[in-house]
Protein backbone atom coordinates (compact mmCIF):
# COMPACT_ATOMS: atom_id res chain seq x y z
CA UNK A 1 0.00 0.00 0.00
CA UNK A 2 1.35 3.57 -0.98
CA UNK A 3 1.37 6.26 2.00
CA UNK A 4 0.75 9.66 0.60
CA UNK A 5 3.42 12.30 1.62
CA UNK A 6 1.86 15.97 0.81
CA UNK A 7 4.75 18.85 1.67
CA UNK A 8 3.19 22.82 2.02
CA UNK A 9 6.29 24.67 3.70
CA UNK A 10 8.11 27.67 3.19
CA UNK A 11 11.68 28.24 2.17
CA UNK A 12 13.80 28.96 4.65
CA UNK A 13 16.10 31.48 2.78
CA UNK A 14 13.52 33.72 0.79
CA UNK A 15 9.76 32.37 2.46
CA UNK A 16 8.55 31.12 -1.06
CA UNK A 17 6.10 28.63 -0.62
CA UNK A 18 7.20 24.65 -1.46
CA UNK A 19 3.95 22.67 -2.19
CA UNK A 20 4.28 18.90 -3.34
CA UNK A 21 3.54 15.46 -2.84
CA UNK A 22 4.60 12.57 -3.31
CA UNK A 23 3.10 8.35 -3.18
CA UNK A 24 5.48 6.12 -1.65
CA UNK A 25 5.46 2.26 -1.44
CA UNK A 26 6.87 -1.08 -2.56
CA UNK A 27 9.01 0.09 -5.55
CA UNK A 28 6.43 2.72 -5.76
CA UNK A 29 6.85 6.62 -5.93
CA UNK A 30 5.35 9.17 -8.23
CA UNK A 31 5.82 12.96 -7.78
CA UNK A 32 3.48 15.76 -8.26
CA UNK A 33 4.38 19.45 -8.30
CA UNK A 34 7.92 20.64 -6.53
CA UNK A 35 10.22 17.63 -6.14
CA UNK A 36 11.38 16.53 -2.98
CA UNK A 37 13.68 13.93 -1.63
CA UNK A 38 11.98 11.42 1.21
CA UNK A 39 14.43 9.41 3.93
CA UNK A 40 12.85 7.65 5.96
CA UNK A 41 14.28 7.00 10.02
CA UNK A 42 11.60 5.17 11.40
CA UNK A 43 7.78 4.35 12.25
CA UNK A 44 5.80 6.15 14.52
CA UNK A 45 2.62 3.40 15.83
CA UNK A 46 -0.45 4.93 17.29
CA UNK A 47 -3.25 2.07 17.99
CA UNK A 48 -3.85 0.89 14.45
CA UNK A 49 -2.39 3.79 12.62
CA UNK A 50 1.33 3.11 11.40
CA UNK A 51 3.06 5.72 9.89
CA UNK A 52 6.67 6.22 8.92
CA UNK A 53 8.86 9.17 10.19
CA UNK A 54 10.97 10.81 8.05
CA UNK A 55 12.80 13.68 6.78
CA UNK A 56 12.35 15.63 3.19
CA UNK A 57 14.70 17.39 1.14
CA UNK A 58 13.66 20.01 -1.39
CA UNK A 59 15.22 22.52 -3.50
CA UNK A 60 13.14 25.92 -3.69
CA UNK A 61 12.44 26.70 -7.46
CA UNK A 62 13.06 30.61 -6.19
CA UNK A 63 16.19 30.71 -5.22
CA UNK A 64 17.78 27.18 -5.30
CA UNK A 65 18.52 26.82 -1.67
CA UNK A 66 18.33 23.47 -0.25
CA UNK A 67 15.56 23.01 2.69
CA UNK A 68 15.49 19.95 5.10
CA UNK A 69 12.41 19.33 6.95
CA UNK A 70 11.53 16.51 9.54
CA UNK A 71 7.96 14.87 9.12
C-alpha cells in the first residue's frame, strides 16, 4: 500500500512557498508538483495507525537553496 506524503512549507532562505507530494510504497513513488527527496528513520505506531517518520529534502524553485524538513 502507498502512504501519501503531501509537503506545504516555506523556504527557509527567501519564504517562497514549497507545495508537493509525493506516493510512496513497494518500488512505488510518483511525484506531483515541486520535487522533494523522502528518507525515511523510522515508524511512529499509534493504535492501528502506522506511519513512517521521516525527513524531506527540497530545492526551492526561487532561489535554489536546499531546505530539510523533519515529518
Amino acid at each position: 500500500m502507498a502512504e501519501v506524503i503531501r509537503l506545504r512549507v516555506a523556504c527557509h532562505a527567501c519564504g517562497y512557498e514549497i507545495e508537493g507530494s509525493a506516493k510512496y510504497g513497494k518500488g512505488h513513488y510518483v511525484a506531483e508538483g515541486v520535487p522533494f527527496d523522502f528518507v525515511a528513520v523510522g515508524k511512529l505506531e499509534s493504535g492501528s495507525n502506522k506511519r513512517v517518520k521521516g525527513e524531506v529534502t527540497a530545492t526551492c524553485p526561487n532561489c535554489t537553496v536546499k531546505n530539510q524538513y523533519p515529518i
